[in-house]
N, C-alpha and C. Protein backbone atom coordinates (compact mmCIF):
# COMPACT_ATOMS: atom_id res chain seq x y z
N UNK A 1 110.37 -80.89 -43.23
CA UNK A 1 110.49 -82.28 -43.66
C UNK A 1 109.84 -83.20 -42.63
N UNK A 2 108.90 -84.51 -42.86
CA UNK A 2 108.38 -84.73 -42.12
C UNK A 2 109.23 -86.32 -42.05
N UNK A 3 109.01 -87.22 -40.85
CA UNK A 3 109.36 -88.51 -40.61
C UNK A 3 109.69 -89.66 -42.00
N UNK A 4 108.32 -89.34 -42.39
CA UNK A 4 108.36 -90.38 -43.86
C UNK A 4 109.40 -89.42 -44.92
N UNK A 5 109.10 -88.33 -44.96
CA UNK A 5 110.26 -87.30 -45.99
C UNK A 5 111.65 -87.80 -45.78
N UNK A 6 112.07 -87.71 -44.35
CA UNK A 6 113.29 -88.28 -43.82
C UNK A 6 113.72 -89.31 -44.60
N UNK A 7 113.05 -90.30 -44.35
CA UNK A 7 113.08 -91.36 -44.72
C UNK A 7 113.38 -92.12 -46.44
N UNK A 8 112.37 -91.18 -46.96
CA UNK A 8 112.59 -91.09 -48.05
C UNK A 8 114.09 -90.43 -48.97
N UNK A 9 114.16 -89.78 -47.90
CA UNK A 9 115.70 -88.76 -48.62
C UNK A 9 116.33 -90.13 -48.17
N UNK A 10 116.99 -90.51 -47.11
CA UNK A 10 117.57 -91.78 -47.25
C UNK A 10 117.84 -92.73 -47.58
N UNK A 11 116.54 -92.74 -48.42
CA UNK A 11 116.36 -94.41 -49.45
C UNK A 11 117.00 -94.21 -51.14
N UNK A 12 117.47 -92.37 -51.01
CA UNK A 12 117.51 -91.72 -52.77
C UNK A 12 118.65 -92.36 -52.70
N UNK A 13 119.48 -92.77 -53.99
CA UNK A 13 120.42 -93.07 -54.32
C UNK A 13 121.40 -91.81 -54.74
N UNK A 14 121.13 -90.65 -54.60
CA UNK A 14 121.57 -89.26 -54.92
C UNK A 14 122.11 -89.34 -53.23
N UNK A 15 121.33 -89.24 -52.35
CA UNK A 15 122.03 -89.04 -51.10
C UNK A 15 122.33 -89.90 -50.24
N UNK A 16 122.51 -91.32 -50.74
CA UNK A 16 123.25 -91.98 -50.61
C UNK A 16 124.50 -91.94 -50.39
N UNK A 17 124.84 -91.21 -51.95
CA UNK A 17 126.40 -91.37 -52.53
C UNK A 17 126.90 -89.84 -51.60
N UNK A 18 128.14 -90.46 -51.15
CA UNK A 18 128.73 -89.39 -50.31
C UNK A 18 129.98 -88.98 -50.69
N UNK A 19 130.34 -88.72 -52.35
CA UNK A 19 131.31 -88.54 -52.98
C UNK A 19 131.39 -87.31 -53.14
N UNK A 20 130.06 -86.47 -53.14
CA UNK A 20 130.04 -85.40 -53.99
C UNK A 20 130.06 -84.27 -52.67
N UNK A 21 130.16 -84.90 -50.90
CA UNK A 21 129.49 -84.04 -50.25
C UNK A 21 131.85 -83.83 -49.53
N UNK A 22 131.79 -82.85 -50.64
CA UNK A 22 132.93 -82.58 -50.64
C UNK A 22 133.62 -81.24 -48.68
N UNK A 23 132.62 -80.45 -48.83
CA UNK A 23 133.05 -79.67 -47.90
C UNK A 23 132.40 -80.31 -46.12
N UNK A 24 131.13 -80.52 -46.13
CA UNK A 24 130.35 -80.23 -44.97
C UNK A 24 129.67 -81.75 -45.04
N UNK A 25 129.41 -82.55 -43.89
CA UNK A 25 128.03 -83.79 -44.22
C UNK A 25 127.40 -83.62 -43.34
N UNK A 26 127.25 -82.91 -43.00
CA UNK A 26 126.36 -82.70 -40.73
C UNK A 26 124.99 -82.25 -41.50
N UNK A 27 123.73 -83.17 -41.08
CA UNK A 27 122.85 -82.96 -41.03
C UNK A 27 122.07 -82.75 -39.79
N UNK A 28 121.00 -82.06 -39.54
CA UNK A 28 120.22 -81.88 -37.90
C UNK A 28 119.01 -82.13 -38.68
N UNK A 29 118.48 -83.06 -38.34
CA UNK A 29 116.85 -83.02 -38.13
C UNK A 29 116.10 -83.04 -36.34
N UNK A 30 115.20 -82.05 -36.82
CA UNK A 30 114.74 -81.21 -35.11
C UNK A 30 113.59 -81.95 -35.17
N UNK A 31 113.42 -81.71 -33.94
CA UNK A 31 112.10 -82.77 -33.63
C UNK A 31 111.77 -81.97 -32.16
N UNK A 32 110.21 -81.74 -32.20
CA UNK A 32 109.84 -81.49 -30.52
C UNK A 32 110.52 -82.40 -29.18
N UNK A 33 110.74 -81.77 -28.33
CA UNK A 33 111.67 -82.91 -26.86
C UNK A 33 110.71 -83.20 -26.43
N UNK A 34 109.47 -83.30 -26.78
CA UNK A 34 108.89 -84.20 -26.02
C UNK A 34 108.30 -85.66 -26.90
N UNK A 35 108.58 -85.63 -27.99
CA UNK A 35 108.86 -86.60 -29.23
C UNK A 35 109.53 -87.62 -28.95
N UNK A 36 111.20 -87.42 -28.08
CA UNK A 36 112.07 -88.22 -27.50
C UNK A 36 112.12 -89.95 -27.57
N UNK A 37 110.98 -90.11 -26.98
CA UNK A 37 111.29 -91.64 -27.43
C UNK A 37 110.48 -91.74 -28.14
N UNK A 38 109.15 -91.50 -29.24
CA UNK A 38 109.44 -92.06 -30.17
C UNK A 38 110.10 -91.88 -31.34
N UNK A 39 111.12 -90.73 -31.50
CA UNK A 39 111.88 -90.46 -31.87
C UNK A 39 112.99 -91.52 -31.99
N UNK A 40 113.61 -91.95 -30.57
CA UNK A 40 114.35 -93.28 -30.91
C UNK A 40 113.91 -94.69 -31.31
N UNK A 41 112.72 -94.61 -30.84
CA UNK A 41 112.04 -96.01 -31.66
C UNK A 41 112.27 -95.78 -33.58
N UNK A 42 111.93 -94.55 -33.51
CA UNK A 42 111.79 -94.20 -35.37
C UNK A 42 113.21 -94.67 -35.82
N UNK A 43 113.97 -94.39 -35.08
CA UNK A 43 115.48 -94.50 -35.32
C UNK A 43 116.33 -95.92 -35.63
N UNK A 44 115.48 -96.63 -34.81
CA UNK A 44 115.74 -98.07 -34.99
C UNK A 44 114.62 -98.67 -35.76
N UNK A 45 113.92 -98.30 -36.51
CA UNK A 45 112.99 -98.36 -37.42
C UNK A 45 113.39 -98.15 -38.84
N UNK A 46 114.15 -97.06 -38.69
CA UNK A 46 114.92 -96.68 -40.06
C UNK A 46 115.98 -97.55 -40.39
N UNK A 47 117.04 -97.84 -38.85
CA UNK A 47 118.08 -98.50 -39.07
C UNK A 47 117.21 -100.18 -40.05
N UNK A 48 115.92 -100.78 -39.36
CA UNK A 48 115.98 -101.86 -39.93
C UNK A 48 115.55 -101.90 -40.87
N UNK A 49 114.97 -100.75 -41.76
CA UNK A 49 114.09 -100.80 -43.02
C UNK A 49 115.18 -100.32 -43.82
N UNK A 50 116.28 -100.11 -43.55
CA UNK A 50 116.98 -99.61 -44.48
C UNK A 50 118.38 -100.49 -44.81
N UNK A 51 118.31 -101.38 -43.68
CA UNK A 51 119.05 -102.93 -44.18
C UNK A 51 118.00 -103.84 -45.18
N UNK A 52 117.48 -103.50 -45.40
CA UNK A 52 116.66 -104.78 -46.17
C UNK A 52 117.19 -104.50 -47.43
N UNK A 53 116.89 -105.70 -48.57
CA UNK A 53 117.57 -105.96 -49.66
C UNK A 53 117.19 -104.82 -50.20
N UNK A 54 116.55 -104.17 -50.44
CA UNK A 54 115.94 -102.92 -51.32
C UNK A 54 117.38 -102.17 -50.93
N UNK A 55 117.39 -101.62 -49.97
CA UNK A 55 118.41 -100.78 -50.10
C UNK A 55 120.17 -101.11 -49.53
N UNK A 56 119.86 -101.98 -48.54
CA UNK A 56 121.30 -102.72 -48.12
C UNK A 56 122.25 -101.59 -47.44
N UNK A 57 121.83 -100.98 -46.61
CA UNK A 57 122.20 -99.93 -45.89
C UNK A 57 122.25 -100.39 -44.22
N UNK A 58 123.49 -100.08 -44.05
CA UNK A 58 124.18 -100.44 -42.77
C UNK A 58 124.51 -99.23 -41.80
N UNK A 59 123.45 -98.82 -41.14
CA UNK A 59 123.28 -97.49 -40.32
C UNK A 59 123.93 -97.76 -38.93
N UNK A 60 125.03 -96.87 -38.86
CA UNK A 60 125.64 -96.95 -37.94
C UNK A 60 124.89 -96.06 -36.56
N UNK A 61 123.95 -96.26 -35.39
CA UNK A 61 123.50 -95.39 -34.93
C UNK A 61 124.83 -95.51 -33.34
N UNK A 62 124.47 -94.29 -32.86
CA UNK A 62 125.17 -93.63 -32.01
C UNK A 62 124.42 -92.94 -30.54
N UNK A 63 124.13 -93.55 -29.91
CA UNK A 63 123.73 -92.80 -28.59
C UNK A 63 124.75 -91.98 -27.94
N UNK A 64 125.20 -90.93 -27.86
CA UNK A 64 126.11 -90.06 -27.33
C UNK A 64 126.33 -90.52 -25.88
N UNK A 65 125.23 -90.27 -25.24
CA UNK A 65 125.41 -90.78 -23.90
C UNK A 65 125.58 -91.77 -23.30
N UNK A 66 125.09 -93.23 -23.85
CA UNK A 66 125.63 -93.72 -23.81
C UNK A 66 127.14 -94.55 -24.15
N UNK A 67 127.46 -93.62 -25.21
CA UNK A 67 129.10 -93.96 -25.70
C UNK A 67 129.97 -93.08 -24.58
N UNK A 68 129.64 -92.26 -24.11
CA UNK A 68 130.40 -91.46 -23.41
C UNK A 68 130.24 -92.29 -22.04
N UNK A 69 129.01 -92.79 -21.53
CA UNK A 69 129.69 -93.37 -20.32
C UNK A 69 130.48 -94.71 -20.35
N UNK A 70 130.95 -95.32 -21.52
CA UNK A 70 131.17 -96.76 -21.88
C UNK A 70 133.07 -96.07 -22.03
N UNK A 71 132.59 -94.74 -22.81
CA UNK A 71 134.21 -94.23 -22.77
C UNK A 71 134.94 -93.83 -21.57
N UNK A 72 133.94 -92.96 -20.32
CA UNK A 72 134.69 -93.26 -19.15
C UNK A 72 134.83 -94.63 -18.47
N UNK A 73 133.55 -95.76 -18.52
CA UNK A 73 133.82 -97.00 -17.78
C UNK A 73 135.31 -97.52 -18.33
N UNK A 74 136.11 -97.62 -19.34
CA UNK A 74 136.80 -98.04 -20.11
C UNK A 74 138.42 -97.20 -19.08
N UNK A 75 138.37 -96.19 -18.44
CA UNK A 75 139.36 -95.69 -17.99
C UNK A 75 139.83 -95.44 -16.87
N UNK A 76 140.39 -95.09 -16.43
CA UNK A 76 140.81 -95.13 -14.63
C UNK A 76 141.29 -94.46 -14.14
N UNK A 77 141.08 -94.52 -12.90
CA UNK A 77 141.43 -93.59 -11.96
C UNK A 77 142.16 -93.73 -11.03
N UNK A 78 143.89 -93.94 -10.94
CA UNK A 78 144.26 -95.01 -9.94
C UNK A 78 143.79 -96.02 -9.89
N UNK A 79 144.75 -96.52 -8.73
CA UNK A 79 144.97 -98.41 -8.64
C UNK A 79 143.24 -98.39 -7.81
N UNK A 80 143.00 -97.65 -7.17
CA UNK A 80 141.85 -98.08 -6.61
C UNK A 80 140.34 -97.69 -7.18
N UNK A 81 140.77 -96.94 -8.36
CA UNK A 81 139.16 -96.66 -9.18
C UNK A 81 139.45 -97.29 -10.71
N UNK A 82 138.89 -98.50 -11.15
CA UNK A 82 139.55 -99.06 -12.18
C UNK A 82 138.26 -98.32 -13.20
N UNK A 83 137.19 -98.12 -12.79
CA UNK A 83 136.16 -97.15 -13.84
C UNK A 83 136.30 -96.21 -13.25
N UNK A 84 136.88 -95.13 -13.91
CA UNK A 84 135.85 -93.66 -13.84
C UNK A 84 134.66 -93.27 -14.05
N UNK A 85 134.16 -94.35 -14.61
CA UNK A 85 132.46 -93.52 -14.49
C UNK A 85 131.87 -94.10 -13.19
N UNK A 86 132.43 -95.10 -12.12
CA UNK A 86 131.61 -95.43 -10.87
C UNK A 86 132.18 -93.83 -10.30
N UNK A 87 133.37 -93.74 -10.55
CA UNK A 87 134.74 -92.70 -9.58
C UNK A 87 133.67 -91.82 -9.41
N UNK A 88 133.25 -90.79 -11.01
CA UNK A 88 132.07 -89.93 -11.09
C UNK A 88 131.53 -90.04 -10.44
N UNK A 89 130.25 -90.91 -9.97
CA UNK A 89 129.04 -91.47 -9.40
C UNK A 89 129.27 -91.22 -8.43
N UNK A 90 130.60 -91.62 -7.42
CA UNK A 90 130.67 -91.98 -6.07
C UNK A 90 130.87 -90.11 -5.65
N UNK A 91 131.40 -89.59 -6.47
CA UNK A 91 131.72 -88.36 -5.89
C UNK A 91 131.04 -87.34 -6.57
N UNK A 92 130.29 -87.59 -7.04
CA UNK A 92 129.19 -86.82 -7.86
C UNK A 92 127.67 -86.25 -6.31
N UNK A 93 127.93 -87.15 -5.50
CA UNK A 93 127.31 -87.49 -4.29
C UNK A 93 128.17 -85.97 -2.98
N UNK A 94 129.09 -85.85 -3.07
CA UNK A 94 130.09 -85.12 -2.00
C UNK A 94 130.13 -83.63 -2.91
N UNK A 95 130.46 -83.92 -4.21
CA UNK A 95 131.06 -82.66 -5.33
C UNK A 95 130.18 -82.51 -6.29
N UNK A 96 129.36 -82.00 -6.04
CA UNK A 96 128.44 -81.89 -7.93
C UNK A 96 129.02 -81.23 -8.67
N UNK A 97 129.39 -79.89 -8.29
CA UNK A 97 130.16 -78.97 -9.33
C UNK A 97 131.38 -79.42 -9.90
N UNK A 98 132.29 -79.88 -9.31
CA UNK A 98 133.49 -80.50 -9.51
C UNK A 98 133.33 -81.55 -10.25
N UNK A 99 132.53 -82.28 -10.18
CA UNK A 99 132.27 -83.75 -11.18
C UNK A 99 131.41 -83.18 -12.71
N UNK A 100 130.76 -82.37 -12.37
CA UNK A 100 130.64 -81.30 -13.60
C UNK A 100 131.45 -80.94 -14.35
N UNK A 101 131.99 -79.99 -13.93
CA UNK A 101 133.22 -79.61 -14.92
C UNK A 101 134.33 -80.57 -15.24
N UNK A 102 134.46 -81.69 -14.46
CA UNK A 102 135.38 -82.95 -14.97
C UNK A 102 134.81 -83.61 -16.26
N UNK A 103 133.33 -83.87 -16.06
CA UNK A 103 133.11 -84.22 -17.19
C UNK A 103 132.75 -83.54 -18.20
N UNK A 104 132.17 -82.22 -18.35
CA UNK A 104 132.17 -81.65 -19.56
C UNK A 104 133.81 -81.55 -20.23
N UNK A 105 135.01 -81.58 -19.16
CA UNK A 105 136.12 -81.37 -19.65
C UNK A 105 136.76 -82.97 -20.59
N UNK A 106 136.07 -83.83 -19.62
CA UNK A 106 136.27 -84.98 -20.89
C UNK A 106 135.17 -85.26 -21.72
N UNK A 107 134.06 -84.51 -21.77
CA UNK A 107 133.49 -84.71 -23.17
C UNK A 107 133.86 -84.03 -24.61
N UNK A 108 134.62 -83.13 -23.86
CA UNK A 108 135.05 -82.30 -25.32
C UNK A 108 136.29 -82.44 -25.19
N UNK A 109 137.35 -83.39 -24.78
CA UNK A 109 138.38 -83.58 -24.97
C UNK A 109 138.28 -84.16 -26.46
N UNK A 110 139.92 -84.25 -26.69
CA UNK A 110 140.51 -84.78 -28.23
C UNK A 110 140.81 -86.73 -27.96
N UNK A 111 140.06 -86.73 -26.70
CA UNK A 111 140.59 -88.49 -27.10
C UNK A 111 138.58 -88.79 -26.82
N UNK A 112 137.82 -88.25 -26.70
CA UNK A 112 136.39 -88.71 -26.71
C UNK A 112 136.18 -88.86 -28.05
N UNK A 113 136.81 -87.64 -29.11
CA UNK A 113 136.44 -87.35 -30.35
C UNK A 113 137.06 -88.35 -30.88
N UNK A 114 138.51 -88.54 -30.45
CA UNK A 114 139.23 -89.58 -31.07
C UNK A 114 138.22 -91.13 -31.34
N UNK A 115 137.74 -91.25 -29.62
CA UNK A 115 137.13 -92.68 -29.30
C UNK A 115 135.80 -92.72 -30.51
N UNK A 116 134.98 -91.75 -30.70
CA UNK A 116 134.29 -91.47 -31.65
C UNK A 116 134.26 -92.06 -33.22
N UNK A 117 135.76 -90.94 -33.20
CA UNK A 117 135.72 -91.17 -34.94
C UNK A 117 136.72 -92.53 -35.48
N UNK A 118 137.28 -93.78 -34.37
CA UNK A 118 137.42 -94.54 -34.14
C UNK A 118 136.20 -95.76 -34.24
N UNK A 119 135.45 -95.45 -33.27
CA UNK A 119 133.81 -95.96 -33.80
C UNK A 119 133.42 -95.85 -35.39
N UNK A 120 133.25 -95.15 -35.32
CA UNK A 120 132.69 -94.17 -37.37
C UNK A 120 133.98 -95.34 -38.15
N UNK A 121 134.80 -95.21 -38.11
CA UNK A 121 136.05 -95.64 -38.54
C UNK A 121 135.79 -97.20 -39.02
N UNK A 122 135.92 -97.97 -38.03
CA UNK A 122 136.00 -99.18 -37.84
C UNK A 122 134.44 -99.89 -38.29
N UNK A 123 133.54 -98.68 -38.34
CA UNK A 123 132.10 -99.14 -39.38
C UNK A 123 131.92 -99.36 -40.84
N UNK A 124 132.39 -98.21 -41.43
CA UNK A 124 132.36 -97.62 -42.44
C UNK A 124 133.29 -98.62 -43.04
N UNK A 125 134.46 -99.37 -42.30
CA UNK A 125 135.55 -99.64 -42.69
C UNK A 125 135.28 -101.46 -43.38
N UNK A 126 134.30 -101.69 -43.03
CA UNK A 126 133.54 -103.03 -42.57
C UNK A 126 133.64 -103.73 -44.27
N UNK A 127 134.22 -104.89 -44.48
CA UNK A 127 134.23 -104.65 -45.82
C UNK A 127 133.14 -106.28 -46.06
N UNK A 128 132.08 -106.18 -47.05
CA UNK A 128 130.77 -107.09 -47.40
C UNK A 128 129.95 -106.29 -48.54
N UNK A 129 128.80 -106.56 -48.43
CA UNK A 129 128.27 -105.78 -49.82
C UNK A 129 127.33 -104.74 -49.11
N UNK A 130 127.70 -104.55 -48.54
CA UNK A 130 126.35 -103.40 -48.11
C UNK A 130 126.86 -102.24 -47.41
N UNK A 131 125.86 -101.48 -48.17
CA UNK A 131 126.58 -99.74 -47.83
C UNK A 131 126.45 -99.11 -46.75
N UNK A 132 127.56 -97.87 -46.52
CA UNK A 132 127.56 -97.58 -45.02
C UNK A 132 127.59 -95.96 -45.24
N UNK A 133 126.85 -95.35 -45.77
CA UNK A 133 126.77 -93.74 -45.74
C UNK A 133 126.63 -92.95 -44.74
N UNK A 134 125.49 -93.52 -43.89
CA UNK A 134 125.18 -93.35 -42.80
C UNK A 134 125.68 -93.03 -41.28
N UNK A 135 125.75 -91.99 -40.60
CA UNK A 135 126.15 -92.06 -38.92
C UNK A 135 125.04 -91.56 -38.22
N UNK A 136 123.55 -91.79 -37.41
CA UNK A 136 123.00 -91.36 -37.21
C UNK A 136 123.70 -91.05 -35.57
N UNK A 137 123.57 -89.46 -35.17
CA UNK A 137 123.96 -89.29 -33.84
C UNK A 137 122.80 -88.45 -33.05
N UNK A 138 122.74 -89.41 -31.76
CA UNK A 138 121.40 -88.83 -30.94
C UNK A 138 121.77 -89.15 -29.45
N UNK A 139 120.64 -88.48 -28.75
CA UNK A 139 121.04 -88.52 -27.35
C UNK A 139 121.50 -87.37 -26.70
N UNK A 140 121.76 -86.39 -27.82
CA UNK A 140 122.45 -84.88 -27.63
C UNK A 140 121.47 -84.05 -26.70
N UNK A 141 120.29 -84.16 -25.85
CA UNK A 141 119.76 -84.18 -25.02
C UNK A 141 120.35 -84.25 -23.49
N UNK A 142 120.58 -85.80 -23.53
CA UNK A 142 121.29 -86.35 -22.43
C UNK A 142 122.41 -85.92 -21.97
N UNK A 143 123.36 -85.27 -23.05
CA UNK A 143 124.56 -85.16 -22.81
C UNK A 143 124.74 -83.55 -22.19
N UNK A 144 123.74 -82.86 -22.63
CA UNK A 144 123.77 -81.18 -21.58
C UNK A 144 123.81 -81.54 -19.88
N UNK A 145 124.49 -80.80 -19.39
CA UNK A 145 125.31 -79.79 -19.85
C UNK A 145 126.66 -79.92 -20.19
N UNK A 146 127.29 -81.02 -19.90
CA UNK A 146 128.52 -81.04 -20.46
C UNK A 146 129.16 -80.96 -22.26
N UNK A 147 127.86 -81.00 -22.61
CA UNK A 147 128.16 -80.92 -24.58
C UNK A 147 127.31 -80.41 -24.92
N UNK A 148 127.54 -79.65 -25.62
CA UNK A 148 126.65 -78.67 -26.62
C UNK A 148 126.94 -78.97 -28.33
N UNK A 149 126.10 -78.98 -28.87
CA UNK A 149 125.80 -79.76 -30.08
C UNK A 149 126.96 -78.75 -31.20
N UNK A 150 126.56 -77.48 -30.87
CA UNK A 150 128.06 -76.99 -31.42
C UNK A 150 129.51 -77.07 -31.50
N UNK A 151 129.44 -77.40 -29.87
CA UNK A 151 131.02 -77.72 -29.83
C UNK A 151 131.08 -78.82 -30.61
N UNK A 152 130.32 -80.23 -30.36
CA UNK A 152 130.86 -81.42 -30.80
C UNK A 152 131.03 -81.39 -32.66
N UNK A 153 129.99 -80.65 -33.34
CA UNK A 153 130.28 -80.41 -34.59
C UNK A 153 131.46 -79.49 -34.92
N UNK A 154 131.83 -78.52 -34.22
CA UNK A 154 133.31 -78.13 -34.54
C UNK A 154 134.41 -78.42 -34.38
N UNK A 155 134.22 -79.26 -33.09
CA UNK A 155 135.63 -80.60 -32.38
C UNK A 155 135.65 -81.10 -33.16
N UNK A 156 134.87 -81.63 -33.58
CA UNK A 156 135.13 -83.26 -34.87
C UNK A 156 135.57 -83.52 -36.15
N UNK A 157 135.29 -81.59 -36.67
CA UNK A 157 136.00 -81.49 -38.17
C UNK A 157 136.76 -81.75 -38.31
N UNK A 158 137.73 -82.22 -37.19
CA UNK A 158 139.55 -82.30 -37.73
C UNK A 158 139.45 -83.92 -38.00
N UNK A 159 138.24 -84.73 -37.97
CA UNK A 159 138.55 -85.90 -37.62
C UNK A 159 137.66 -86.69 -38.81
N UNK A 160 136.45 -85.52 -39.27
CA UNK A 160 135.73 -85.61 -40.21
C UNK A 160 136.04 -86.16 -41.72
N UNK A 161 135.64 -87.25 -42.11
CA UNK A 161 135.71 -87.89 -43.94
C UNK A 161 134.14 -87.43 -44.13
N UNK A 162 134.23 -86.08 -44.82
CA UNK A 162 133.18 -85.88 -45.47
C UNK A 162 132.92 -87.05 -46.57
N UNK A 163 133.77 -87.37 -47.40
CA UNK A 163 133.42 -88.10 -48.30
C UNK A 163 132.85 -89.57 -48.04
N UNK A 164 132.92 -89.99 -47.18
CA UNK A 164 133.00 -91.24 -46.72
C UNK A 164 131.40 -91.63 -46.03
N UNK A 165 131.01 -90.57 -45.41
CA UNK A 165 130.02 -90.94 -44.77
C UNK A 165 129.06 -89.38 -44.35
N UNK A 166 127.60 -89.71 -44.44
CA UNK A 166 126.92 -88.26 -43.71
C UNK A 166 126.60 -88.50 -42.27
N UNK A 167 126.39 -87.93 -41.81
CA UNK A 167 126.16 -87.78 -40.16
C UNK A 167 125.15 -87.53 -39.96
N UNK A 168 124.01 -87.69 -39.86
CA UNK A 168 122.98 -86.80 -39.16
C UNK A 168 122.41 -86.88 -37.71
N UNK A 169 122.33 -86.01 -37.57
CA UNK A 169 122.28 -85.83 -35.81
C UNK A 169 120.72 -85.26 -35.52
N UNK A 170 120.24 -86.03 -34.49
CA UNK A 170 119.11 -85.97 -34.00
C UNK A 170 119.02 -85.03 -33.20
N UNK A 171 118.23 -83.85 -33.48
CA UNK A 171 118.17 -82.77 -32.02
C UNK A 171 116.64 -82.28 -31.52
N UNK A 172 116.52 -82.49 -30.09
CA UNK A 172 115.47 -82.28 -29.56
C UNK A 172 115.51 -80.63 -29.35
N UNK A 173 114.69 -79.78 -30.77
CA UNK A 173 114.95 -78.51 -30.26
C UNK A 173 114.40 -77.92 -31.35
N UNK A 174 114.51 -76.85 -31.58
CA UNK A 174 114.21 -75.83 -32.53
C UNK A 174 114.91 -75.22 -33.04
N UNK A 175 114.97 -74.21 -34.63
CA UNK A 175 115.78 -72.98 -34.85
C UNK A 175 115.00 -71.98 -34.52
N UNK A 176 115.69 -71.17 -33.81
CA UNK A 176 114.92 -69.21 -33.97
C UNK A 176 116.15 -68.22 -34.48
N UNK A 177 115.40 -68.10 -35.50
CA UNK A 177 116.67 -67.38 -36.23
C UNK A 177 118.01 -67.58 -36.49
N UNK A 178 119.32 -67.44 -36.51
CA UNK A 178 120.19 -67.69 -36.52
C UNK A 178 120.48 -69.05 -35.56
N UNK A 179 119.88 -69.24 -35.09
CA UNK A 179 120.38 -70.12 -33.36
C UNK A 179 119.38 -70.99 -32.96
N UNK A 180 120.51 -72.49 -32.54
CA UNK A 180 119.46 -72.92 -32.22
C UNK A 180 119.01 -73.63 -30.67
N UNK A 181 117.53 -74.17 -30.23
CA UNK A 181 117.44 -73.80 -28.82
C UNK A 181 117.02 -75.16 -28.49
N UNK A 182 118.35 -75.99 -27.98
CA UNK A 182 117.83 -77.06 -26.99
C UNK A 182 116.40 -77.04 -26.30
N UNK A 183 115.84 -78.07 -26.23
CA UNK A 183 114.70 -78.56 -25.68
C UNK A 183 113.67 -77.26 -25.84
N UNK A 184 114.02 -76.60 -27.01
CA UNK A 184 112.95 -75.35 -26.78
C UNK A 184 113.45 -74.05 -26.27
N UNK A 185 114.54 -74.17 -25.26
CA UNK A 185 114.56 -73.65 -24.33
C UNK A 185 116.27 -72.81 -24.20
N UNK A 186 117.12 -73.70 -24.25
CA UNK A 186 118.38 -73.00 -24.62
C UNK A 186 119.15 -73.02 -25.38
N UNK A 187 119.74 -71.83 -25.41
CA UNK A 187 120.27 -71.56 -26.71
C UNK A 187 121.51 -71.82 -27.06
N UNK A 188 122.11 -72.20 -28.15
CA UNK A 188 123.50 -72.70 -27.99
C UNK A 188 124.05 -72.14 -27.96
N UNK A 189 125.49 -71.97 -27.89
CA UNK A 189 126.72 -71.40 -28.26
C UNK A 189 126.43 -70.35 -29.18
N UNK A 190 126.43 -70.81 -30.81
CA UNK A 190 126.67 -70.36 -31.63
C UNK A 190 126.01 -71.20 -32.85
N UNK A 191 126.01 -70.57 -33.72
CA UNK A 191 125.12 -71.47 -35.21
C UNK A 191 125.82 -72.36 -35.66
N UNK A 192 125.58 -73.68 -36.08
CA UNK A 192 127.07 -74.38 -36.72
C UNK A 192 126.99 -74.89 -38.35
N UNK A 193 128.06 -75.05 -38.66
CA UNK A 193 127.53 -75.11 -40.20
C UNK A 193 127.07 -76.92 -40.52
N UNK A 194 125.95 -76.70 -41.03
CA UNK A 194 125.12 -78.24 -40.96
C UNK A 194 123.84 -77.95 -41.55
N UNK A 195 123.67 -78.41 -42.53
CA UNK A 195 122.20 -78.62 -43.59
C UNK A 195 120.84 -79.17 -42.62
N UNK A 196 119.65 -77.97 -42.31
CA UNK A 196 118.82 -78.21 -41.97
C UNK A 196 117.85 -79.15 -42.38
N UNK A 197 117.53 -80.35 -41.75
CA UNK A 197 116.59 -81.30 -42.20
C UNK A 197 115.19 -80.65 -41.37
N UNK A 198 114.92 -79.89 -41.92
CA UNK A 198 113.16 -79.64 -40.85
C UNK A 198 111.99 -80.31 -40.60
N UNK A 199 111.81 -80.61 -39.79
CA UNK A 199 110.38 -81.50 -39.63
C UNK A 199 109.17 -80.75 -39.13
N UNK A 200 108.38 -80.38 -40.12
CA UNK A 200 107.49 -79.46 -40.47
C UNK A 200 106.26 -80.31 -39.29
């Protein structure tokens, strides 16, 4: 599937409607990592061509990485670290490994997902005339090594309204066979269940 194909599936009024997408809505469209930014330019390209009166579509987009550091700035660390994401920073400098595994441990916690589908929530929820099918999620790049695109699609099912809205998630990577390989290069976890958008 190519950029304009994308695009086009988005504008159908068939996949629009997110009534019928009863079990699963996780879409991946792959794209070369070295595509990257204009990949996000395309992204905010779509978001504005797809508010216009023709279609009246209200695309909720999602930078992972940056929601995740807005979700640690938001929390604390003791009376004397009122952000945890400086806390990170400052000791990210003394401890790399240790500030590692702190944060992959709060990226796949149940209150990131929460903070998440809280976001999604409060979009979708938006009440005017214009439709909100849409969650585009990207940045899943940025966020290795602490998140892997698998985990976050299997964390989130518990939190998931298929009906309500599709997701599609931007990934800088490829499939080879069963599996698929960040930046080209590594391989995930495991396969996850999510309708391939290919960009030929």
């Amino acid at each position: 599937m190519t950029i304009p194909e994308l695009y086009n599936l988005l504008c159908s009024e068939d996949f629009k409607n997110t009534e019928n997408d009863i079990f699963y809505n996780f879409y991946i469209f792959q794209y070369p990592p070295e595509d990257e930014y204009k990949m996000r330019c395309r992204i905010e390209e779509f978001k504005a061509q797809l508010l216009r009166p023709v279609n009246y579509v209200d695309v909720l987009t999602i930078d992972l990485f940056k929601e995740f550091c807005i979700f640690l700035d938001n929390q604390s660390f003791g009376k004397k670290h009122p952000s945890y994401l400086k806390y990170m920073l400052e000791k990210d400098e003394t401890d790399h490994e240790a500030v590692t595994r702190t944060l992959t441990n709060k990226a796949n916690s149940p209150q990131f997902y929460e903070y998440l589908h809280n976001r999604i929530i409060k979009h979708i929820n938006i009440e005017d005339d214009k439709l909100r099918p849409y969650v585009f999620l990207y940045g899943i790049g940025s966020m290795y090594p602490y998140m892997r695109t698998s985990s976050l699609l299997a964390s989130y099912e518990q939190y998931n309204k298929s009906n309500k809205y599709k997701i599609i998630v931007f990934y800088p990577g490829e499939k080879e066979g069963n599996t698929f390989r960040l930046f080209n290069r590594i391989d995930d976890e495991h396969t996850y269940r999510a309708i391939l958008l290919i960009n030929d």
